[in-house]
N, C-alpha and C. Protein backbone atom coordinates (compact mmCIF):
# COMPACT_ATOMS: atom_id res chain seq x y z
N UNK A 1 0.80 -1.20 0.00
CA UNK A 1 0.00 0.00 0.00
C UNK A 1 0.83 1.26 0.00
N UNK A 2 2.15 1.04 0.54
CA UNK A 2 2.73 2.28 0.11
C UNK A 2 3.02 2.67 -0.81
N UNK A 3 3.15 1.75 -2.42
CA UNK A 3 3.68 2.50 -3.55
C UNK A 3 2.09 3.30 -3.90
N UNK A 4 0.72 2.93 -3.24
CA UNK A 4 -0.22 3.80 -3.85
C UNK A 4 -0.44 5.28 -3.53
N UNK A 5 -0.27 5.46 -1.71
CA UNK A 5 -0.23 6.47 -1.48
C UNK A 5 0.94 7.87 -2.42
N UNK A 6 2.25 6.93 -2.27
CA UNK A 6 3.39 7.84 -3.44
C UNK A 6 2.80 8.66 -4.52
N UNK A 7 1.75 7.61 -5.12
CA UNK A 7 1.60 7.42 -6.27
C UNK A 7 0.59 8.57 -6.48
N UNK A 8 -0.50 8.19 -5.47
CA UNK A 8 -1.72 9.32 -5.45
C UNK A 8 -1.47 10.83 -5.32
N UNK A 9 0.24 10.87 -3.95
CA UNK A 9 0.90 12.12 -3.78
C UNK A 9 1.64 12.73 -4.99
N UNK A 10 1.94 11.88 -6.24
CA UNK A 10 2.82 12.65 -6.96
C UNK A 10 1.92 12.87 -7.80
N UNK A 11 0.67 12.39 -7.91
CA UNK A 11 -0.21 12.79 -9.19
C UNK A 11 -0.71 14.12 -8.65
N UNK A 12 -0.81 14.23 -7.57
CA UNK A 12 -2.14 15.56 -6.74
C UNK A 12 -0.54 16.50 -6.92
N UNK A 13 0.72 16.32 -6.66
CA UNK A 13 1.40 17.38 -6.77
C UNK A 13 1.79 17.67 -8.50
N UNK A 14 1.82 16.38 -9.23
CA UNK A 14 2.05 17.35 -10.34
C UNK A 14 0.90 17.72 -11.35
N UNK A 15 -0.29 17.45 -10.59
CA UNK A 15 -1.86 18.36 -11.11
C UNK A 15 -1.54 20.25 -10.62
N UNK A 16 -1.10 19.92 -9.62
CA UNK A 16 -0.99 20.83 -8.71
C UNK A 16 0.11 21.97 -9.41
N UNK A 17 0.83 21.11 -9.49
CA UNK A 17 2.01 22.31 -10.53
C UNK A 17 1.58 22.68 -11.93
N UNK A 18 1.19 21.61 -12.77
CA UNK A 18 0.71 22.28 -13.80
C UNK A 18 -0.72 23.31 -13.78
N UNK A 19 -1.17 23.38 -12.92
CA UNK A 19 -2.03 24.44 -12.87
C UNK A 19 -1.42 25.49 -12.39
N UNK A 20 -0.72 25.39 -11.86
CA UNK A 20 -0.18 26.76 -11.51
C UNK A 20 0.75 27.25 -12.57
N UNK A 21 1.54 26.30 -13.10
CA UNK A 21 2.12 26.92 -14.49
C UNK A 21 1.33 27.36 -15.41
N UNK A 22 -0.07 26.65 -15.73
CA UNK A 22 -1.08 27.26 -16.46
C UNK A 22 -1.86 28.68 -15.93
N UNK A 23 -1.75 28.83 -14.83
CA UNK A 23 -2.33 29.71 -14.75
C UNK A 23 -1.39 31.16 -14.36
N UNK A 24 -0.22 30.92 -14.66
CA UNK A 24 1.26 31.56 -14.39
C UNK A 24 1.10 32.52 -16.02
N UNK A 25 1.01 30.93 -16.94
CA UNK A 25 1.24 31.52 -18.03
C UNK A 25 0.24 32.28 -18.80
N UNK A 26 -1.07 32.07 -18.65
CA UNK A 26 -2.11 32.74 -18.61
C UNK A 26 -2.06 34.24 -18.08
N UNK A 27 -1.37 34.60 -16.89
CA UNK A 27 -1.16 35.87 -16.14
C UNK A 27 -0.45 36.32 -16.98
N UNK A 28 0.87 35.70 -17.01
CA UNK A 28 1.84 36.44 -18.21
C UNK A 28 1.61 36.78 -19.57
N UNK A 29 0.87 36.34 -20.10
CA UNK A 29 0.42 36.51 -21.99
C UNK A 29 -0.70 37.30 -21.93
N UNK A 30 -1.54 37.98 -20.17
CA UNK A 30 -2.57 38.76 -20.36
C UNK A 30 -2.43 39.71 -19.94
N UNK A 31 -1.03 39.89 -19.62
CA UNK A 31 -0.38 41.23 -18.53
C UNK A 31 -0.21 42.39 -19.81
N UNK A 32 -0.16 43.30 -19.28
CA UNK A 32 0.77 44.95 -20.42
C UNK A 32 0.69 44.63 -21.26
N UNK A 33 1.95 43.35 -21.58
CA UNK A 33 2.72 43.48 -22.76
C UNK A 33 1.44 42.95 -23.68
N UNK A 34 0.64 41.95 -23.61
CA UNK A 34 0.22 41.53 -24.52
C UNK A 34 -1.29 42.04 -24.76
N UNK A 35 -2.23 42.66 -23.53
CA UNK A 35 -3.46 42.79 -23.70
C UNK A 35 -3.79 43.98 -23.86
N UNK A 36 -2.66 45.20 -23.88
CA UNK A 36 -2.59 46.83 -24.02
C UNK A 36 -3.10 47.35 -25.39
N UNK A 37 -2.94 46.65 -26.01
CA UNK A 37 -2.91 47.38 -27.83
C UNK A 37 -4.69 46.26 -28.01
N UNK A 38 -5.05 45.65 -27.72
CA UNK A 38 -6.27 44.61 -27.54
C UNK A 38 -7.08 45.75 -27.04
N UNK A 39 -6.78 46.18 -25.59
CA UNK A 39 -7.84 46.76 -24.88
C UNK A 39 -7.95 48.33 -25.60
N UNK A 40 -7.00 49.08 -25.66
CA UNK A 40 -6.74 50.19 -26.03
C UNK A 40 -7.25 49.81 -27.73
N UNK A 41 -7.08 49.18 -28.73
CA UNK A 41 -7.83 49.21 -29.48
C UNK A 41 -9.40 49.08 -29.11
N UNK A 42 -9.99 48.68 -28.39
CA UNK A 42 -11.15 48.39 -28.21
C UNK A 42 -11.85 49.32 -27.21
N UNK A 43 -10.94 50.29 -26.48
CA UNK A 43 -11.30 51.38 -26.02
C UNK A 43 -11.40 52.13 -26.84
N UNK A 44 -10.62 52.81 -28.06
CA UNK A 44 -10.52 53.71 -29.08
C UNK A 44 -11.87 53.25 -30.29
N UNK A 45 -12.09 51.86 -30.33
CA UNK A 45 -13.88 51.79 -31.13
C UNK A 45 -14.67 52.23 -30.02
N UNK A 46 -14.78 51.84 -28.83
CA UNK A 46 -16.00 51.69 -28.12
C UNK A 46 -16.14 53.57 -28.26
N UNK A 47 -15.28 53.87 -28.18
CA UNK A 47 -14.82 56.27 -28.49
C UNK A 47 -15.27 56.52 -29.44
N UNK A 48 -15.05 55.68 -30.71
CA UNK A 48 -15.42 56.33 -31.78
C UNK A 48 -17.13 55.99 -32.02
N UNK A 49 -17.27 55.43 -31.62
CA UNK A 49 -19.28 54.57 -31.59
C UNK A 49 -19.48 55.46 -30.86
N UNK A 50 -18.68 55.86 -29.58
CA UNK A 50 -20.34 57.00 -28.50
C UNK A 50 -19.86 58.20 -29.39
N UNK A 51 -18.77 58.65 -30.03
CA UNK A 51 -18.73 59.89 -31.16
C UNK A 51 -20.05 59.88 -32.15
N UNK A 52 -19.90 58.76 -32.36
CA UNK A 52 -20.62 58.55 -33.72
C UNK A 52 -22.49 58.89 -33.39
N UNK A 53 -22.42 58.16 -32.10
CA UNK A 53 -23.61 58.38 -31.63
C UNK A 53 -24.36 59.24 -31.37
N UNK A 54 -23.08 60.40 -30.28
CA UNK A 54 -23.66 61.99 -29.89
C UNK A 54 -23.65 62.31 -31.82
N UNK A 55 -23.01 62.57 -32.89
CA UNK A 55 -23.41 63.14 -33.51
C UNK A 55 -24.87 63.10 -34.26
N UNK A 56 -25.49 61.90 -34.39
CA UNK A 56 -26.38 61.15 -34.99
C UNK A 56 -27.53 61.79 -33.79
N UNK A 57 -27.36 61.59 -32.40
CA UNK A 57 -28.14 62.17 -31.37
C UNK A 57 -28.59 63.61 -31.74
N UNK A 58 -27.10 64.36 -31.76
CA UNK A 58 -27.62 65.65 -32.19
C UNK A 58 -27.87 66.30 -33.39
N UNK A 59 -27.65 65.67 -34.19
CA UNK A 59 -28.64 65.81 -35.86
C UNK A 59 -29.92 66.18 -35.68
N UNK A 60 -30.52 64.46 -34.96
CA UNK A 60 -32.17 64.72 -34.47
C UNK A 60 -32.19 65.60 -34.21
N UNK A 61 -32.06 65.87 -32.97
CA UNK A 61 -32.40 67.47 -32.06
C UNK A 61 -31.96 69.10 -32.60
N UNK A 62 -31.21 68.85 -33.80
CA UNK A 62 -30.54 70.04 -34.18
C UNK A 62 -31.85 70.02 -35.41
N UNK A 63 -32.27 69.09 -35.90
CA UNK A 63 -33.79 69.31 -37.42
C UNK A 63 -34.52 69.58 -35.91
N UNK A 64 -34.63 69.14 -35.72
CA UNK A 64 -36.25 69.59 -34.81
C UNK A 64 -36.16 70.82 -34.05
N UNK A 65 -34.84 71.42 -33.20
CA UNK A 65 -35.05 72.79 -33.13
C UNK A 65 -34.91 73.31 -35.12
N UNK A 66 -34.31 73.22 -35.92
CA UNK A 66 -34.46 73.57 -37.19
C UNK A 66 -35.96 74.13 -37.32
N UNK A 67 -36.83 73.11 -37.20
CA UNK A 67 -38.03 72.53 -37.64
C UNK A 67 -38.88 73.90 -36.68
N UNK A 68 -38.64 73.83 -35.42
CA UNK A 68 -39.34 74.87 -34.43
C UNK A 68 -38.86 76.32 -35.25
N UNK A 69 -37.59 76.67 -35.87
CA UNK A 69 -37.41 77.43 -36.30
C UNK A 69 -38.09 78.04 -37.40
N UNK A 70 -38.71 77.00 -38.15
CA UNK A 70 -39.09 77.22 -39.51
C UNK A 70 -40.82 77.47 -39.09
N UNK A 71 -41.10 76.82 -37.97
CA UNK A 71 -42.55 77.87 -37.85
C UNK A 71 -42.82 78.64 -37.02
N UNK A 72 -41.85 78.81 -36.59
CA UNK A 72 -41.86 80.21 -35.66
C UNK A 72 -41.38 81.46 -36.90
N UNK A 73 -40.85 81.28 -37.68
CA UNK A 73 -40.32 82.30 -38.98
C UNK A 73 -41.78 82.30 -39.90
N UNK A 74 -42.54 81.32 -39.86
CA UNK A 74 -44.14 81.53 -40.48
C UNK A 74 -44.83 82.27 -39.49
N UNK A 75 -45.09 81.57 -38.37
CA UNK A 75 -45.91 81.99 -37.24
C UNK A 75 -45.46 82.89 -36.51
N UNK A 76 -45.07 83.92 -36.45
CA UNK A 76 -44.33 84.47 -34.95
C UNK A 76 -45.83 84.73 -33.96
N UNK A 77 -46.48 84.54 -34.35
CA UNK A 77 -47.77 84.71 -32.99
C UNK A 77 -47.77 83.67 -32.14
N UNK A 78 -47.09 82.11 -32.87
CA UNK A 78 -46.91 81.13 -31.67
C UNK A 78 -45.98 81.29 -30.87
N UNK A 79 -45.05 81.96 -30.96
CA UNK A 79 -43.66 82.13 -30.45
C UNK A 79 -44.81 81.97 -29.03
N UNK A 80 -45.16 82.41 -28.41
CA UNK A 80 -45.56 82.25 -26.57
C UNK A 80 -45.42 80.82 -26.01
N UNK A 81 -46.21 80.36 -27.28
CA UNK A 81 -46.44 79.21 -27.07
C UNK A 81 -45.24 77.69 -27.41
N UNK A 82 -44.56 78.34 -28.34
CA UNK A 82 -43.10 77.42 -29.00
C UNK A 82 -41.91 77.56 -28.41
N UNK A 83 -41.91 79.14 -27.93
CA UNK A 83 -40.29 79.48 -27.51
C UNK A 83 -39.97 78.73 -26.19
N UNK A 84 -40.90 78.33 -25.56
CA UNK A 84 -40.03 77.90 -23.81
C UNK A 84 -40.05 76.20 -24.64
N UNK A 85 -40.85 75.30 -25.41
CA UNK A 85 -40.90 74.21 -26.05
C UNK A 85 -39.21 74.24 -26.93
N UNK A 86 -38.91 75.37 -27.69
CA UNK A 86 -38.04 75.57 -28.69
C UNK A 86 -36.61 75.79 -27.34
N UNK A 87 -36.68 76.49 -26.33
CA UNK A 87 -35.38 76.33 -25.80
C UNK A 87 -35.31 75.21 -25.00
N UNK A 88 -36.05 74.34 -24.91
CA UNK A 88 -35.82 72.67 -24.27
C UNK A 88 -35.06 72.14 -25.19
N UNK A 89 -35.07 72.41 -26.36
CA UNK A 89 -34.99 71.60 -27.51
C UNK A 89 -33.29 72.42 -27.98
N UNK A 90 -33.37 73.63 -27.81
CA UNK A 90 -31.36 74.13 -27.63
C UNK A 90 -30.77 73.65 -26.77
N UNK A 91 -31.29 73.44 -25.34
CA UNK A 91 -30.89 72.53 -24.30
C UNK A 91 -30.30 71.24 -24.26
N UNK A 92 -31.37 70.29 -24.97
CA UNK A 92 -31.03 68.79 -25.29
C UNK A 92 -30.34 68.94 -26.48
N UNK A 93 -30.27 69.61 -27.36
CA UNK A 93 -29.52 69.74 -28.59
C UNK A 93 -27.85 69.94 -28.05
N UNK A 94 -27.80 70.83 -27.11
CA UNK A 94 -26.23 71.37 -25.86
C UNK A 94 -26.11 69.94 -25.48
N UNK A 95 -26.97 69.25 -24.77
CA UNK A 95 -26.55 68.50 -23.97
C UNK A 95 -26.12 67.27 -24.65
N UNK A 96 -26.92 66.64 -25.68
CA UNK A 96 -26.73 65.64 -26.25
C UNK A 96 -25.27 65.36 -26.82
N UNK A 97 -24.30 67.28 -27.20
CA UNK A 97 -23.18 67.10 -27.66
C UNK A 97 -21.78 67.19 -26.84
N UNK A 98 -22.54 67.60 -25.65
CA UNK A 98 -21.17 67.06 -25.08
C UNK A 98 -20.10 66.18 -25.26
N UNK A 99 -18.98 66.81 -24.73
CA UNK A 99 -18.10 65.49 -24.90
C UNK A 99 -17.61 65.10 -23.63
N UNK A 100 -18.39 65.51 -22.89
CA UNK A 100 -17.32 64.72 -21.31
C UNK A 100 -16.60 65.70 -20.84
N UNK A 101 -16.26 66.98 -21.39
CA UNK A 101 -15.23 67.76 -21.09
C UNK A 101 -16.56 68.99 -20.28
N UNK A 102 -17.67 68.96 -20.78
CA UNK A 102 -18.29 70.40 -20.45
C UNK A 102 -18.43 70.84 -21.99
N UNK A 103 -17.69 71.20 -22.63
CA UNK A 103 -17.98 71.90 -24.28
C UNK A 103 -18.48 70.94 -24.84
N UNK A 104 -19.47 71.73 -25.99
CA UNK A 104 -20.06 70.78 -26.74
C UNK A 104 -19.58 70.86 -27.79
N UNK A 105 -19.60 69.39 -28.51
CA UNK A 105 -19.02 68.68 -29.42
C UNK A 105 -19.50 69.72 -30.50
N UNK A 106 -18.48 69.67 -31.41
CA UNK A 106 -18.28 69.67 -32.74
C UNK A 106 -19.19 68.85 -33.81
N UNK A 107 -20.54 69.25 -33.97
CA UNK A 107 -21.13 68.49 -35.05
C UNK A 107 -20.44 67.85 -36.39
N UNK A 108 -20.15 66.82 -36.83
CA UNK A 108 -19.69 66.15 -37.64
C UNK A 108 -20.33 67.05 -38.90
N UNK A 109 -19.39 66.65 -40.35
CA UNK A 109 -19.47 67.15 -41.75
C UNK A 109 -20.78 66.58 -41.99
N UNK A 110 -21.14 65.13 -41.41
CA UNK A 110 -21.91 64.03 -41.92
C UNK A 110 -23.95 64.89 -41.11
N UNK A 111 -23.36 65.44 -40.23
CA UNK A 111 -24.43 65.02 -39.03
C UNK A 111 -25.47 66.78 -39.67
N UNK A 112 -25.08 67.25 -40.39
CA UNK A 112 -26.26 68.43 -40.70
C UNK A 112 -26.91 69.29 -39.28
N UNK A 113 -26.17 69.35 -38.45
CA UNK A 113 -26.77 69.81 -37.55
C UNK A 113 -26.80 70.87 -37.20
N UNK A 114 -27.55 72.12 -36.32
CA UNK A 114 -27.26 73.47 -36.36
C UNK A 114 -26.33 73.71 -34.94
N UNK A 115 -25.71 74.93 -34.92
CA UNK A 115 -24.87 74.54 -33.87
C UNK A 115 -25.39 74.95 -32.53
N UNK A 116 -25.27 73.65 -31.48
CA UNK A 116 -25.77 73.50 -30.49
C UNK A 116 -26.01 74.27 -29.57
N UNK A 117 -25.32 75.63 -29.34
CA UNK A 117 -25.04 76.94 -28.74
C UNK A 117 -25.96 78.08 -29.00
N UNK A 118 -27.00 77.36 -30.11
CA UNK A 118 -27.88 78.66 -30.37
C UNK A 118 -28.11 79.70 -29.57
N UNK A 119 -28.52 80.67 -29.58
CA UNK A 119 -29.01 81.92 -28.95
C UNK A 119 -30.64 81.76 -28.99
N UNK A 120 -31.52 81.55 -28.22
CA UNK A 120 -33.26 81.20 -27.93
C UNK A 120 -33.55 82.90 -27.64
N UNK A 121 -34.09 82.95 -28.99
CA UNK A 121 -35.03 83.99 -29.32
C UNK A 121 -35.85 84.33 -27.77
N UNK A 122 -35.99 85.93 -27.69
CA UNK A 122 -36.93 86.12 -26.84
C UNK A 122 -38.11 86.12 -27.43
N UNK A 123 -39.56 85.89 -26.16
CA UNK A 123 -41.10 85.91 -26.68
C UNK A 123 -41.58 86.83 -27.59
N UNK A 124 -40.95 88.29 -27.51
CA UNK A 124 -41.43 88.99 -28.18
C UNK A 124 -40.74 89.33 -29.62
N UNK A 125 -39.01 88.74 -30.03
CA UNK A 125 -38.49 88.75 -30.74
C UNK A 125 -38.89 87.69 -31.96
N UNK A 126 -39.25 88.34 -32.90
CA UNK A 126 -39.22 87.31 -34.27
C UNK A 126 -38.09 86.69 -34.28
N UNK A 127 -38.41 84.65 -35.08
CA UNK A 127 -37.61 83.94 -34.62
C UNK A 127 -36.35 84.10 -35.99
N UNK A 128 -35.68 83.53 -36.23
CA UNK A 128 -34.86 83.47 -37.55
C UNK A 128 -34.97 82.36 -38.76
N UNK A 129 -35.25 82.36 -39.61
CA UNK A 129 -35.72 81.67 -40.51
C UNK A 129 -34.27 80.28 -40.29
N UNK A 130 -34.96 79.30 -40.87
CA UNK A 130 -34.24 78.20 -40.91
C UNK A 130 -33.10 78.06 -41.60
N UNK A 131 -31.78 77.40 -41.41
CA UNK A 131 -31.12 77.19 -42.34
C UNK A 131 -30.63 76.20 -43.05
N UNK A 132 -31.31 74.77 -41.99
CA UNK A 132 -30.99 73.67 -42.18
C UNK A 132 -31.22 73.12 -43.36
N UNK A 133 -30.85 72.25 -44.07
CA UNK A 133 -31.48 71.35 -45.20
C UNK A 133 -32.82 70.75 -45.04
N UNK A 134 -33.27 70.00 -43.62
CA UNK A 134 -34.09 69.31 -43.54
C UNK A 134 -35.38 69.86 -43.08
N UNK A 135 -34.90 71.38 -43.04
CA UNK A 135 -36.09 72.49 -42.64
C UNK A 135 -36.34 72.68 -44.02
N UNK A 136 -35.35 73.57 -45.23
CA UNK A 136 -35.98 73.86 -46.23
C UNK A 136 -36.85 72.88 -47.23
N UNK A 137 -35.99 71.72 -46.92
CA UNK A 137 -36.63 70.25 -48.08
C UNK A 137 -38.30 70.10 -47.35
N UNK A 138 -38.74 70.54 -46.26
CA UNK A 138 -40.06 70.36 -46.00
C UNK A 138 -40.99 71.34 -45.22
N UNK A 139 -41.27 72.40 -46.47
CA UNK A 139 -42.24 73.32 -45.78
C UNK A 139 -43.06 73.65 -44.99
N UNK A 140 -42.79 74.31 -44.22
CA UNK A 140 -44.37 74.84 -42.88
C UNK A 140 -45.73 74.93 -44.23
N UNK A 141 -46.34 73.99 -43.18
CA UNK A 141 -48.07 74.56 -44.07
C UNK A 141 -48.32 75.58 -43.80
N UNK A 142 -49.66 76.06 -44.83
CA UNK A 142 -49.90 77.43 -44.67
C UNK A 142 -50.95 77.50 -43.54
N UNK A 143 -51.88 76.03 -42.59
CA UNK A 143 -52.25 76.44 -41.66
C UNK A 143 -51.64 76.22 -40.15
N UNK A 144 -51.87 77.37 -39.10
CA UNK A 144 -51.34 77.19 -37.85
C UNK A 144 -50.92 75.96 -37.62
N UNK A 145 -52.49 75.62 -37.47
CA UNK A 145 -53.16 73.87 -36.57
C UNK A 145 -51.77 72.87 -37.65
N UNK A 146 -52.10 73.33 -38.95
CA UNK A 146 -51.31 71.93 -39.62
C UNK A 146 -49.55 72.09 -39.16
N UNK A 147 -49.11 73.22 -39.40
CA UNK A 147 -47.84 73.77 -38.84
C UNK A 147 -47.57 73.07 -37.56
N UNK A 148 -48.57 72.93 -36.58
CA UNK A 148 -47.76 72.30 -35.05
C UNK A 148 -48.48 70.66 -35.70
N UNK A 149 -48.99 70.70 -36.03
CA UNK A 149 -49.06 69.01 -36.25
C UNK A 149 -47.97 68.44 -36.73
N UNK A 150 -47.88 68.85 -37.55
CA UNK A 150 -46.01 68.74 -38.44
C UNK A 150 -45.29 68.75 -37.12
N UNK A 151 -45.10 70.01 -36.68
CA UNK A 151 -43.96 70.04 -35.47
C UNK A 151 -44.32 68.93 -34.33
N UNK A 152 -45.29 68.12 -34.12
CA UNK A 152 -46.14 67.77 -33.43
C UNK A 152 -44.93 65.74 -33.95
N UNK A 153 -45.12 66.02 -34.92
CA UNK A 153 -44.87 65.12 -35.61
C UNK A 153 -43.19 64.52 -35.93
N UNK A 154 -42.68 65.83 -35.95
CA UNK A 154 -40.88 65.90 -36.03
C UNK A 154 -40.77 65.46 -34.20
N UNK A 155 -41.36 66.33 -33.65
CA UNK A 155 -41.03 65.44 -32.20
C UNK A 155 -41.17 64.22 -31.62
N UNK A 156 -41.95 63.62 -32.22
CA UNK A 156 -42.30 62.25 -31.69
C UNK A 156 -41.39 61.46 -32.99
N UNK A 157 -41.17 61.51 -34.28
CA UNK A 157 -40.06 61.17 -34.83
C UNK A 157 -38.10 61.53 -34.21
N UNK A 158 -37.98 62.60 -33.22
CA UNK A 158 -36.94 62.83 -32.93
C UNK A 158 -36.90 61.61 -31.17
N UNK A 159 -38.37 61.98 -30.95
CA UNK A 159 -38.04 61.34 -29.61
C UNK A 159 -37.92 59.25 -29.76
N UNK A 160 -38.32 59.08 -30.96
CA UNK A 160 -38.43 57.51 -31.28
C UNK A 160 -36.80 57.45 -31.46
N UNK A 161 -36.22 58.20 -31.97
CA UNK A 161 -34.84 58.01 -32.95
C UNK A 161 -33.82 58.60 -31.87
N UNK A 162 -34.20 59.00 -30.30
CA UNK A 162 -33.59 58.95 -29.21
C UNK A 162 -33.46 57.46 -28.73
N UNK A 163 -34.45 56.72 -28.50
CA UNK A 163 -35.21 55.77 -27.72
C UNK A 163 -34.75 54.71 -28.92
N UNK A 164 -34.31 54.56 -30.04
CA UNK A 164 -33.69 53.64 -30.79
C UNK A 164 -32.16 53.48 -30.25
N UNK A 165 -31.68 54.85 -29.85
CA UNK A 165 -30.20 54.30 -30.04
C UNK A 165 -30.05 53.97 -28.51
N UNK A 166 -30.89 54.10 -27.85
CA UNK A 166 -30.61 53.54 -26.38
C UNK A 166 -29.81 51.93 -26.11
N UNK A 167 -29.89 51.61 -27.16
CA UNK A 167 -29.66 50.75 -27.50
C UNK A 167 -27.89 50.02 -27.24
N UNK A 168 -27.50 50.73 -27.97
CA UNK A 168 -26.05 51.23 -28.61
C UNK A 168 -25.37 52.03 -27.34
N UNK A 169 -26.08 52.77 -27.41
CA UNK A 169 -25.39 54.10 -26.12
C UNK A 169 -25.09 53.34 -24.32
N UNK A 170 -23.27 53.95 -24.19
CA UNK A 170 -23.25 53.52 -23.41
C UNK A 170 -23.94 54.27 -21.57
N UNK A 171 -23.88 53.42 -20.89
CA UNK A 171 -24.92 53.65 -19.52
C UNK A 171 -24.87 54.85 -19.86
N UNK A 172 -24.12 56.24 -19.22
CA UNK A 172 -24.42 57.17 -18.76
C UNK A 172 -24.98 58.01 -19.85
N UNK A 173 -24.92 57.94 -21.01
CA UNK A 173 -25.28 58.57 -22.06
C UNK A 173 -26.87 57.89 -22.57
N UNK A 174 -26.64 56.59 -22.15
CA UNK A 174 -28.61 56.05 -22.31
C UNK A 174 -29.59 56.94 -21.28
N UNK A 175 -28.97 57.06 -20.08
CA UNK A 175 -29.56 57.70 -19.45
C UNK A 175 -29.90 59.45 -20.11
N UNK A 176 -29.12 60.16 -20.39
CA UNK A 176 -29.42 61.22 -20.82
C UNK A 176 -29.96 61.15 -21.89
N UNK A 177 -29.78 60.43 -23.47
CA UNK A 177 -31.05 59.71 -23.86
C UNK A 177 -32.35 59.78 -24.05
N UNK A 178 -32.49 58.56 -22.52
CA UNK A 178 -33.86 58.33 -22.20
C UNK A 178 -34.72 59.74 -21.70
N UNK A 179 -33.92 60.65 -20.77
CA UNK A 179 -34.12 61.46 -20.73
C UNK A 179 -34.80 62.50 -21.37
N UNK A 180 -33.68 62.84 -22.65
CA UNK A 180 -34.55 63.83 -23.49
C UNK A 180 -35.43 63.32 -24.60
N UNK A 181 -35.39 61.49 -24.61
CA UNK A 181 -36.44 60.78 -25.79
C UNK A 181 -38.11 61.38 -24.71
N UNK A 182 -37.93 61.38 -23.46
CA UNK A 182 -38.80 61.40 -22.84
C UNK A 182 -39.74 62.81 -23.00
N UNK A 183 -38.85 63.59 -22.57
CA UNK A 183 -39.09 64.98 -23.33
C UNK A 183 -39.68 65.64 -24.26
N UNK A 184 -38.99 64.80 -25.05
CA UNK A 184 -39.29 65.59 -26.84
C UNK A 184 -40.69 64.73 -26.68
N UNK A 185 -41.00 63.67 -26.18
CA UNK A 185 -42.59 62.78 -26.46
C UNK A 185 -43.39 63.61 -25.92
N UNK A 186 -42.85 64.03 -24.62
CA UNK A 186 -43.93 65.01 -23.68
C UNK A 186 -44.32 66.55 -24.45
N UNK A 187 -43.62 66.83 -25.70
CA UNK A 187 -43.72 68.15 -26.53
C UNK A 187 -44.19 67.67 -27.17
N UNK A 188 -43.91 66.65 -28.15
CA UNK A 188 -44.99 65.75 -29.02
C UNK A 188 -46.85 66.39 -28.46
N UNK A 189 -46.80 65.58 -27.46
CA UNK A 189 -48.40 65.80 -26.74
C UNK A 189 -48.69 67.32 -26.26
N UNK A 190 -47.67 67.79 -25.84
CA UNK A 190 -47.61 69.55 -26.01
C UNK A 190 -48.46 70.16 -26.91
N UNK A 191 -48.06 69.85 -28.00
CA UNK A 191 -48.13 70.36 -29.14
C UNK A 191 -49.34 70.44 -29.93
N UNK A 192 -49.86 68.92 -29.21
CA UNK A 192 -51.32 68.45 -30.06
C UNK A 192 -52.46 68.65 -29.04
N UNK A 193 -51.74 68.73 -28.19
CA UNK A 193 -53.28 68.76 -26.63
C UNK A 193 -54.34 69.93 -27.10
N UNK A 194 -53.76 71.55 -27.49
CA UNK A 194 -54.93 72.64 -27.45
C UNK A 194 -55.18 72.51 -28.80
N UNK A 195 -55.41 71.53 -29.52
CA UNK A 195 -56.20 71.40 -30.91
C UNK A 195 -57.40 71.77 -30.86
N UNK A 196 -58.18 70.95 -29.94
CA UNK A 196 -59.50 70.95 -30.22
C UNK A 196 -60.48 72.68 -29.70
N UNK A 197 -59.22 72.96 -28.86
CA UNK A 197 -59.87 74.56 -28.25
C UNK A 197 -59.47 75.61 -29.02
């Protein structure tokens, strides 16, 4: 019986060592040298996707203040009623472009957006006609009621196309997001509630 015990002791010690060499060498091939340019590449996509994202974020929000622009430049009698709606919408347009630093991002060549820093017209100041592309390619109707239906309509299209990329977007930026997808829905219904009066 003693050559079994030996026998059982040298198997449990050299299980015993090769795991620890395996897991030696495992430490070593996942240390600095080898997992730095891995992670750091994959930090530098995961950067360029939330880039890609705030710009695409603030496109939306940059047509739809556009969009508030273009009937407030028909309408200026709604202005009472658009301008505190229209500076939520410079707000989340600011906020959406942040970059982490406090300043807001630099709208991309790609992203058509107006720049996020606008100046929000006072109540009694006529607003400034649009300059965007996606304002001129689709005219204010010539009635009020149809004018905020439209606008009625760009918001609940801006707030869906928030609430899509939630998706994609990482935590702290889903949250802000959800946030202003929430928002722009609640102007959506803003917009359409005093129809019938």
């Amino acid at each position: 019986m003693g050559r079994t015990g030996t026998t059982r002791r040298r198997a449990l010690l050299a299980t015993g060592a090769l795991a620890t060499a395996g897991l030696w060498a495992a430490g070593c091939s996942s240390g600095e040298g080898a997992g730095t340019p891995r992670t750091a590449s994959a930090a530098e996509r995961a950067a360029r996707e939330e880039a890609r994202l705030r710009r695409r974020s603030v496109a939306v929000s940059a047509a739809l203040l556009a969009r508030y622009d273009a009937v407030l430049a028909a309408y200026p009698s709604l202005g009472v009623r658009l301008f505190p709606l229209r500076a939520a919408v410079a707000a989340h347009t600011a906020a959406l472009g942040e970059d982490g630093t406090g300043a807001p991002a630099t709208p991309g060549p790609d992203s058509g957006a107006a720049a996020p820093g606008a100046v929000t017209p006072s109540p009694g100041a006529p607003a400034a006609p649009a300059s965007s592309p996606a304002a001129a390619a689709d005219p204010v109707p010539q009635d009020p009621g149809a004018a905020l239906a439209g606008l009625a309509t760009a918001a609940r299209k801006a707030s869906d196309a928030h609430t899509a990329a939630l998706a994609d977007a990482p935590p702290e930026y889903a949250r802000l997001l959800a946030s202003v997808g929430a928002a722009t829905a609640a102007q959506a219904y803003l917009l359409t509630a005093g129809r019938g009066a």
